[in-house]
PDB file of N, CA and C in Angstrom:
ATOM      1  N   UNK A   1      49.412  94.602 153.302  1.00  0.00           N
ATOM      2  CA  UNK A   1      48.147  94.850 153.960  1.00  0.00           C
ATOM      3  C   UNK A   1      46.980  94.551 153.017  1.00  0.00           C
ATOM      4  N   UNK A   2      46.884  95.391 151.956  1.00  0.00           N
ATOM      5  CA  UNK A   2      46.125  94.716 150.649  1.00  0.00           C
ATOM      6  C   UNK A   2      46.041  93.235 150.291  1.00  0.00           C
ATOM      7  N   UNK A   3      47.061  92.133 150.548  1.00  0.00           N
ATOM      8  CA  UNK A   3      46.600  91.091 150.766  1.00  0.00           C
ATOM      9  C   UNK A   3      45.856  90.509 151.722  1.00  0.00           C
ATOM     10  N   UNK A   4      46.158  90.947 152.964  1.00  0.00           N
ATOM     11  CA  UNK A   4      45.102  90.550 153.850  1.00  0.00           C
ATOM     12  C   UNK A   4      44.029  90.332 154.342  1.00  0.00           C
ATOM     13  N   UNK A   5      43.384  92.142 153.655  1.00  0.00           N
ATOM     14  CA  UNK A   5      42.029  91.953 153.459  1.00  0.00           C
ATOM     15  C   UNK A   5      41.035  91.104 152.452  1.00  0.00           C
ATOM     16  N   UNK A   6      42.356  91.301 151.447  1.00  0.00           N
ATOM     17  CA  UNK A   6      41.690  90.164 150.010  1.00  0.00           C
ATOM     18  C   UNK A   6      41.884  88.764 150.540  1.00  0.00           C
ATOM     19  N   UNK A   7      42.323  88.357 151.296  1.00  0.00           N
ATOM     20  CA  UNK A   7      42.342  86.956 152.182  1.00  0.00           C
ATOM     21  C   UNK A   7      40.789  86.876 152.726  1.00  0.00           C
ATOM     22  N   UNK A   8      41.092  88.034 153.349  1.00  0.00           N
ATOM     23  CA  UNK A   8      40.171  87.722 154.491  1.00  0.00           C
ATOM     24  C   UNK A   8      38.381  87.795 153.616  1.00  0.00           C
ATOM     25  N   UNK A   9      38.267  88.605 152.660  1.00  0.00           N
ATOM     26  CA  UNK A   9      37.089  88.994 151.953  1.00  0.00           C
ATOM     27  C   UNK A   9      37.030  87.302 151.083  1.00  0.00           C
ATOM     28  N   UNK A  10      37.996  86.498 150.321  1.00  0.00           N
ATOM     29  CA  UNK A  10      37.777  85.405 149.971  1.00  0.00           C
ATOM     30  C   UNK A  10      37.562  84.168 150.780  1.00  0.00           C
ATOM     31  N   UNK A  11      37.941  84.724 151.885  1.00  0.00           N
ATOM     32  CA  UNK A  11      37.782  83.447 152.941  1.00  0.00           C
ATOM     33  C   UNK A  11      36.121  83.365 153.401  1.00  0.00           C
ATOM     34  N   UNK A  12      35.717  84.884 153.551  1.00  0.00           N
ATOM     35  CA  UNK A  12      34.056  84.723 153.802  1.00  0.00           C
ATOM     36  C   UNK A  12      32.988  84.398 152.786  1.00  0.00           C
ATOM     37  N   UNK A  13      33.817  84.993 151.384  1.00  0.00           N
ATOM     38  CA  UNK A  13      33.070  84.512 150.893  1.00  0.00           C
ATOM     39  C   UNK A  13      33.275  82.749 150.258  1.00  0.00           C
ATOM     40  N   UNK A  14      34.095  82.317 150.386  1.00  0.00           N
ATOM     41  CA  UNK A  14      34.238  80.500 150.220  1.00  0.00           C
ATOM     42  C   UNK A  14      33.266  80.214 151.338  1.00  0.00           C
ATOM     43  N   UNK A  15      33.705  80.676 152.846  1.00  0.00           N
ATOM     44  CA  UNK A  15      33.107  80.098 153.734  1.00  0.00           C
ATOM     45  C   UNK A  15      32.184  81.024 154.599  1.00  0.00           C
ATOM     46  N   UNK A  16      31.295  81.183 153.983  1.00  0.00           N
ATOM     47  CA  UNK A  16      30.328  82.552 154.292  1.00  0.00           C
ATOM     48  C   UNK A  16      30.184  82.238 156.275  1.00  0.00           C
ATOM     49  N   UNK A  17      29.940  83.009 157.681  1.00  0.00           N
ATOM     50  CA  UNK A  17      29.747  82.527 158.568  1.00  0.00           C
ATOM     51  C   UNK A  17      28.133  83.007 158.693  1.00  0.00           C
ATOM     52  N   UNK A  18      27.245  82.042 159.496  1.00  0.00           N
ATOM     53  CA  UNK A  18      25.978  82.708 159.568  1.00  0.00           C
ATOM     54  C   UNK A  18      25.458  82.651 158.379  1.00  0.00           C
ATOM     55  N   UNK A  19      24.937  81.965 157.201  1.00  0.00           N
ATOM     56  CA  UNK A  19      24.265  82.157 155.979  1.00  0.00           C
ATOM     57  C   UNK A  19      23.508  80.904 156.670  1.00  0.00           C
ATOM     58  N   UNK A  20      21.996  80.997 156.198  1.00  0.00           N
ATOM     59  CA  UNK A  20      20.924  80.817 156.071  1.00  0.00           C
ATOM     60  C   UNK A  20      19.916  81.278 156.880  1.00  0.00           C
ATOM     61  N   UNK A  21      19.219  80.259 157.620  1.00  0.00           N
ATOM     62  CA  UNK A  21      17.796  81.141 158.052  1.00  0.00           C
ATOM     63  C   UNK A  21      17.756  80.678 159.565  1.00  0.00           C
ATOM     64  N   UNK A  22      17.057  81.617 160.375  1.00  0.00           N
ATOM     65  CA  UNK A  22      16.921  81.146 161.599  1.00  0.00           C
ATOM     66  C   UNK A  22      15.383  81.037 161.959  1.00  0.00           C
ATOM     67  N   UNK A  23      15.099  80.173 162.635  1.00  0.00           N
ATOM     68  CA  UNK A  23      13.800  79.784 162.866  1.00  0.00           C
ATOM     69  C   UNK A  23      13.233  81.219 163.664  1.00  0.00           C
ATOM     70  N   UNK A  24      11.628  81.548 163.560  1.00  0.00           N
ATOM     71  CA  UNK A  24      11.219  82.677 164.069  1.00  0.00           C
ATOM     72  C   UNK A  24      12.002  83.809 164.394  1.00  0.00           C
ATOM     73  N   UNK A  25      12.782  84.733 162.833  1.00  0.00           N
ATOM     74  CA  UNK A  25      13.634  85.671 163.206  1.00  0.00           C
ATOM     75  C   UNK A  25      12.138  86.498 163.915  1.00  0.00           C
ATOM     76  N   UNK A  26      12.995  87.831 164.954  1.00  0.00           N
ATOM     77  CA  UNK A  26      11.693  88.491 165.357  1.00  0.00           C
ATOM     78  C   UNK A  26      12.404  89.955 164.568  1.00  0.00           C
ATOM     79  N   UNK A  27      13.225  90.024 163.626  1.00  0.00           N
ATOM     80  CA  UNK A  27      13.922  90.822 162.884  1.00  0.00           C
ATOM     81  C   UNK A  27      13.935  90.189 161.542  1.00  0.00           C
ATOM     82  N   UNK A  28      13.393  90.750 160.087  1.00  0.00           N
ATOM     83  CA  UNK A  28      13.640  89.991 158.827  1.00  0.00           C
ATOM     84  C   UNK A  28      13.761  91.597 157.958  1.00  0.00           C
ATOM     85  N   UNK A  29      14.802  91.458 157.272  1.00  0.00           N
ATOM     86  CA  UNK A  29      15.250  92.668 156.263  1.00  0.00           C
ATOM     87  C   UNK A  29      15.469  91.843 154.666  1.00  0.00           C
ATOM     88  N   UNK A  30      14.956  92.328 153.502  1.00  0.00           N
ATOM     89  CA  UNK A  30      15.328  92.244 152.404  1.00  0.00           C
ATOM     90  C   UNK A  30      15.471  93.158 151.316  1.00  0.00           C
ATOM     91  N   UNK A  31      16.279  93.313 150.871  1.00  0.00           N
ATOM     92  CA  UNK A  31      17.091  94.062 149.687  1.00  0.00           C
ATOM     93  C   UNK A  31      17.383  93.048 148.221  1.00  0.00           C
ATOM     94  N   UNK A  32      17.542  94.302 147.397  1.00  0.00           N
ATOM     95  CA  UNK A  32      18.052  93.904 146.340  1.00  0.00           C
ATOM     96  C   UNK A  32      18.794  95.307 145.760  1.00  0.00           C
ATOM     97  N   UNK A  33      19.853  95.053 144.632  1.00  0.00           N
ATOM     98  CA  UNK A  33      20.340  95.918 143.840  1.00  0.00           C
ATOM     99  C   UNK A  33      19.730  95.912 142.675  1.00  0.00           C
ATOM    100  N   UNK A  34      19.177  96.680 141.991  1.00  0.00           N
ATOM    101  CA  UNK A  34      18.662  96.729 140.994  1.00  0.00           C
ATOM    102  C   UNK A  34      20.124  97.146 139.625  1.00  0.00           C
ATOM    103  N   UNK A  35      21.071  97.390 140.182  1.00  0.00           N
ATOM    104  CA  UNK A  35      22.084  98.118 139.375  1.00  0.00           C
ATOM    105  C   UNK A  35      22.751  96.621 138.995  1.00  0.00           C
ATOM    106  N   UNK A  36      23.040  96.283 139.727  1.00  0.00           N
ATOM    107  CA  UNK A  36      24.339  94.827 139.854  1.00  0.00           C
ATOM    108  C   UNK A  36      23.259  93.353 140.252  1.00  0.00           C
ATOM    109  N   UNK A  37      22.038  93.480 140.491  1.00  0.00           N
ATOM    110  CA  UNK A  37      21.497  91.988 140.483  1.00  0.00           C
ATOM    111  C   UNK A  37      21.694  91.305 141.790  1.00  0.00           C
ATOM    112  N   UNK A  38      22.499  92.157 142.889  1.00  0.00           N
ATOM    113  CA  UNK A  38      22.637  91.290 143.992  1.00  0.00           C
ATOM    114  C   UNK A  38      21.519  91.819 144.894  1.00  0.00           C
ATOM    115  N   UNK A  39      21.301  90.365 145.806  1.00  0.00           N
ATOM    116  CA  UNK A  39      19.830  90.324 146.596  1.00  0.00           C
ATOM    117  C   UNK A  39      20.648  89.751 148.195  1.00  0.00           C
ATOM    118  N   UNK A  40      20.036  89.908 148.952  1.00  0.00           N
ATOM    119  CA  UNK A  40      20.520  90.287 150.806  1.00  0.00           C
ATOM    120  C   UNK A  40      19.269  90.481 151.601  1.00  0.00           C
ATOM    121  N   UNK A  41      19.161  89.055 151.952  1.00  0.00           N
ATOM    122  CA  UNK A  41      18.025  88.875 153.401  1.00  0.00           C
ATOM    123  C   UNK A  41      18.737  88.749 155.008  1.00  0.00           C
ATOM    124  N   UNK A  42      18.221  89.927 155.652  1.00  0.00           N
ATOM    125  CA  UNK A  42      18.535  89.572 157.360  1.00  0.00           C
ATOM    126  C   UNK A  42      18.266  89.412 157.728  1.00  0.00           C
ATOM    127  N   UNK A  43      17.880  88.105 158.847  1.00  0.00           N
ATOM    128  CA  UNK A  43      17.485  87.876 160.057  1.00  0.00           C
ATOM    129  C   UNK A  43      18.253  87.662 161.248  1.00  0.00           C
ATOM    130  N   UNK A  44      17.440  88.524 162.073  1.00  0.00           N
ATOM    131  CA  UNK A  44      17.632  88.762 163.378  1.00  0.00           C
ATOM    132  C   UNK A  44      16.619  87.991 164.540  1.00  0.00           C
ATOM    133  N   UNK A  45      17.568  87.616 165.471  1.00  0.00           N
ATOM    134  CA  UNK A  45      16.980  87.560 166.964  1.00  0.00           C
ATOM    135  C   UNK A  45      17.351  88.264 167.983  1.00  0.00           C
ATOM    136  N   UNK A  46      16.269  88.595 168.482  1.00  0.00           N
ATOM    137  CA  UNK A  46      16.215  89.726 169.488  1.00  0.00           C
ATOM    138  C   UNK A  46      15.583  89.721 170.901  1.00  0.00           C
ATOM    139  N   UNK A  47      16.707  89.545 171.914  1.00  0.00           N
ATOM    140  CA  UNK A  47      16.105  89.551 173.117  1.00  0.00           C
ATOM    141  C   UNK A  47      16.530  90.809 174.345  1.00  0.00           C
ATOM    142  N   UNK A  48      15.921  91.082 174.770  1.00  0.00           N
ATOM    143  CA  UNK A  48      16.030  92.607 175.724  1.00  0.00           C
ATOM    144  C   UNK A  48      16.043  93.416 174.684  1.00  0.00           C
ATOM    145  N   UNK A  49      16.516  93.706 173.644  1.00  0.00           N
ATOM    146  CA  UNK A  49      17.030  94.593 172.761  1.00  0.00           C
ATOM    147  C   UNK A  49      18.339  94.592 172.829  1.00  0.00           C
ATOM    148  N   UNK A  50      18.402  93.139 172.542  1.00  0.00           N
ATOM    149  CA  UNK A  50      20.131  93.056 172.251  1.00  0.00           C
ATOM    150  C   UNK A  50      20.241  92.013 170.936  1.00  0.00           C
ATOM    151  N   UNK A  51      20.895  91.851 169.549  1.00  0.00           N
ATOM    152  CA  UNK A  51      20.656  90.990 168.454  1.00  0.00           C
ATOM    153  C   UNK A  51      21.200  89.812 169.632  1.00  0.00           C
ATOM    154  N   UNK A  52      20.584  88.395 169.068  1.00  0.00           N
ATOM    155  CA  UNK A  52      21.299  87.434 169.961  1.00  0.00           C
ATOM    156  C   UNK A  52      21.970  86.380 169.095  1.00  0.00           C
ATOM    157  N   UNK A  53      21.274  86.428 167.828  1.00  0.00           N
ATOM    158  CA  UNK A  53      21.539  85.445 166.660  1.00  0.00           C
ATOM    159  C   UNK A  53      21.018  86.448 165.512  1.00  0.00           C
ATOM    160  N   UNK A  54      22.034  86.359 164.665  1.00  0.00           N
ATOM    161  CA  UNK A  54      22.151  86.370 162.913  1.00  0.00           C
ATOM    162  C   UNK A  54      22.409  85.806 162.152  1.00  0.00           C
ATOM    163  N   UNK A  55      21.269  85.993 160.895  1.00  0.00           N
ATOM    164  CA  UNK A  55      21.846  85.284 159.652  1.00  0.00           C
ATOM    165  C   UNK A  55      21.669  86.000 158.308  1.00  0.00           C
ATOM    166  N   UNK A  56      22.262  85.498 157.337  1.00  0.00           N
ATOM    167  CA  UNK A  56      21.695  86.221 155.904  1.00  0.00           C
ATOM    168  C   UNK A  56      21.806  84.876 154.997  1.00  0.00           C
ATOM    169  N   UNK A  57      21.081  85.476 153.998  1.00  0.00           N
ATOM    170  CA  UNK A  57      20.604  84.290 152.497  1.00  0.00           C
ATOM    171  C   UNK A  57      20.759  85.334 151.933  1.00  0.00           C
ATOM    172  N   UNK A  58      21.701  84.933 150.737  1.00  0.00           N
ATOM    173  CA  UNK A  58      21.149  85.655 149.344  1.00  0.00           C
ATOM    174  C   UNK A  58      22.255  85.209 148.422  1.00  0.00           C
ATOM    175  N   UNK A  59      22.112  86.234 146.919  1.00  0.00           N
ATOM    176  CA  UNK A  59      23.234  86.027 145.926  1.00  0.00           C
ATOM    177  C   UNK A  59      23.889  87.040 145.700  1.00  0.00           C
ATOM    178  N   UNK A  60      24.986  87.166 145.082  1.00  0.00           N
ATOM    179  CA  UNK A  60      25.612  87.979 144.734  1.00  0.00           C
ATOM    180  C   UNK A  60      26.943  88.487 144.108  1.00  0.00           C
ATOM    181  N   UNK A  61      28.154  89.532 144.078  1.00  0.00           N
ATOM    182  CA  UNK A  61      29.243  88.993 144.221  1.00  0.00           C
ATOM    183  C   UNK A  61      30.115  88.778 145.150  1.00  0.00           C
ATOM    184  N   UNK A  62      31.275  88.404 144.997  1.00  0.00           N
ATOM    185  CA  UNK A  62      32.201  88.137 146.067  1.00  0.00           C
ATOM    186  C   UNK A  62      31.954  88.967 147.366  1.00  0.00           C
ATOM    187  N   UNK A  63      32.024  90.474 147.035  1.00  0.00           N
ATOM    188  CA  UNK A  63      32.650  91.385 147.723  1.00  0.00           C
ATOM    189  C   UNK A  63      30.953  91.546 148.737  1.00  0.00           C
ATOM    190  N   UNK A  64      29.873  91.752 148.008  1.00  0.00           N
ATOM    191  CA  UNK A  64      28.612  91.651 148.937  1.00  0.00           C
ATOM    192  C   UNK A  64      27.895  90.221 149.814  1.00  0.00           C
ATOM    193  N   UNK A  65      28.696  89.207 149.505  1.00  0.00           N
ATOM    194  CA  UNK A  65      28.388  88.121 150.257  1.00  0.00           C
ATOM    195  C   UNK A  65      29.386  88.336 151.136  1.00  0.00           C
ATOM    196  N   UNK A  66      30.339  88.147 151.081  1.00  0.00           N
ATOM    197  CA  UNK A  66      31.888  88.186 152.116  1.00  0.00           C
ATOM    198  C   UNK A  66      31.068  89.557 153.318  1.00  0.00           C
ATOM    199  N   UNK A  67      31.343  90.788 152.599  1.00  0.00           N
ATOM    200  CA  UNK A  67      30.730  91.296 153.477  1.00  0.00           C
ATOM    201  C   UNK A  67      29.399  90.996 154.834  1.00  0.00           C
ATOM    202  N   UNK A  68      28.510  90.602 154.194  1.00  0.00           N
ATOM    203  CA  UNK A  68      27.250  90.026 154.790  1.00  0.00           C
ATOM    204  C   UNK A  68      27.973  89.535 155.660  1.00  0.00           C
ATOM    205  N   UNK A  69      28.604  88.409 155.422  1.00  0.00           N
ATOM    206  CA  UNK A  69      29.078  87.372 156.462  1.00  0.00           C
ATOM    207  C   UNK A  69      29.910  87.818 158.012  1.00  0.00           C
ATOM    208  N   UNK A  70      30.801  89.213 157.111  1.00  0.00           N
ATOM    209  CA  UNK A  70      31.565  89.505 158.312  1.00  0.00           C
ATOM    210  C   UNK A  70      30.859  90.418 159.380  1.00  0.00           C
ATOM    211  N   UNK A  71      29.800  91.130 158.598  1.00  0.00           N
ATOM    212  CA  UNK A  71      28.887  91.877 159.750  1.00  0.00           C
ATOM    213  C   UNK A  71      27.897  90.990 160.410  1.00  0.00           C
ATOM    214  N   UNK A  72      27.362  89.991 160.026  1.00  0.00           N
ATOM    215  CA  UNK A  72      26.595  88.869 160.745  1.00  0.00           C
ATOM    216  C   UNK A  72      27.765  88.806 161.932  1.00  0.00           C
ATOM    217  N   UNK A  73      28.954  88.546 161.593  1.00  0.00           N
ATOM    218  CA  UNK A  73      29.731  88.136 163.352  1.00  0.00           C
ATOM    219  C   UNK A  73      29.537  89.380 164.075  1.00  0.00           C
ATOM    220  N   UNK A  74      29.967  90.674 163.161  1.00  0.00           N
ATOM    221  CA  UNK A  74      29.941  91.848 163.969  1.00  0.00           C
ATOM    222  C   UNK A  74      28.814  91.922 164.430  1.00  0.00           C
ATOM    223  N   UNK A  75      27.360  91.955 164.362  1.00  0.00           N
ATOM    224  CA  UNK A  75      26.514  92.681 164.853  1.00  0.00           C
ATOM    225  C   UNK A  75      25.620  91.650 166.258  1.00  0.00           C
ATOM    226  N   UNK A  76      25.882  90.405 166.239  1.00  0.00           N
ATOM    227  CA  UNK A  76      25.898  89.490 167.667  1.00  0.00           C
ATOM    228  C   UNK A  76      26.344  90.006 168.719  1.00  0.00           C
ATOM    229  N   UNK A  77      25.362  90.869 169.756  1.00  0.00           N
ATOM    230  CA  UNK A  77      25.655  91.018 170.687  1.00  0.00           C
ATOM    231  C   UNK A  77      25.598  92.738 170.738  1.00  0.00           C
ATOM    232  N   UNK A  78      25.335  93.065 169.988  1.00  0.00           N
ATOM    233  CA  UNK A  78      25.002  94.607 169.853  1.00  0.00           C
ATOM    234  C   UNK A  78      23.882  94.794 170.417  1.00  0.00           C
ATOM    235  N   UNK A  79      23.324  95.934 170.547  1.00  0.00           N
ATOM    236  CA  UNK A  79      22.256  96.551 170.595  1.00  0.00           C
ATOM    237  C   UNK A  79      21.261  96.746 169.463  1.00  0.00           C
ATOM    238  N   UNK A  80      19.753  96.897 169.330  1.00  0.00           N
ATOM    239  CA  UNK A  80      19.470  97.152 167.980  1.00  0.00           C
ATOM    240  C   UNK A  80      19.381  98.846 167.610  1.00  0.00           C
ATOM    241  N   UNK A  81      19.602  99.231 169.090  1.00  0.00           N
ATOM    242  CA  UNK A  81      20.132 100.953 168.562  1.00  0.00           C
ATOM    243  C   UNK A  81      20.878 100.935 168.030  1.00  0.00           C
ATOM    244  N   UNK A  82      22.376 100.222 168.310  1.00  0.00           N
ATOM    245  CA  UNK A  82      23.840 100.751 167.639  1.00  0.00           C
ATOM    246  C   UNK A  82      23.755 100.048 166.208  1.00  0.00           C
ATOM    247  N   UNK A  83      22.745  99.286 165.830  1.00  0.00           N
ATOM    248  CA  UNK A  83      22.638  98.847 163.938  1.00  0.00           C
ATOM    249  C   UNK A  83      22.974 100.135 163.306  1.00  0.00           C
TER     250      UNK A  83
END
């Protein structure tokens, strides 16, 4: 099972899904870690109040880019309550 997820965490981060920018997000979030140096921009599109498109830019390590990537799929199609 421990391999799987380490599959799956190297696979997003080789092939991040959703990284870069979307034209007129009407949602933009930025962070940084001041501890570890990693930085994490979100943009969102938002129609009714539902996300319709995501993306993120940034640097970091493995484990906070991979991540990014896999909640960009997760959060398409949500609500911006349930963020």
């Amino acid at each position: 099972m421990e391999a799987l997820y380490r599959e799956a965490i190297l696979d997003h981060y080789k092939h991040p899904r959703r990284k870069g920018h979307l034209d007129a997000p009407d949602i933009q979030y930025h962070d940084h870690n001041p501890f570890c140096g990693d930085e994490l921009t979100i943009e969102l599109k938002v129609e009714d109040g539902v996300v319709v498109d995501a993306a993120f830019d940034g640097r970091g390590c493995a484990i906070s880019q991979a991540t990014a990537s896999m909640i960009m799929e997760e959060i398409v199609g949500l609500s911006v309550d349930e963020l």
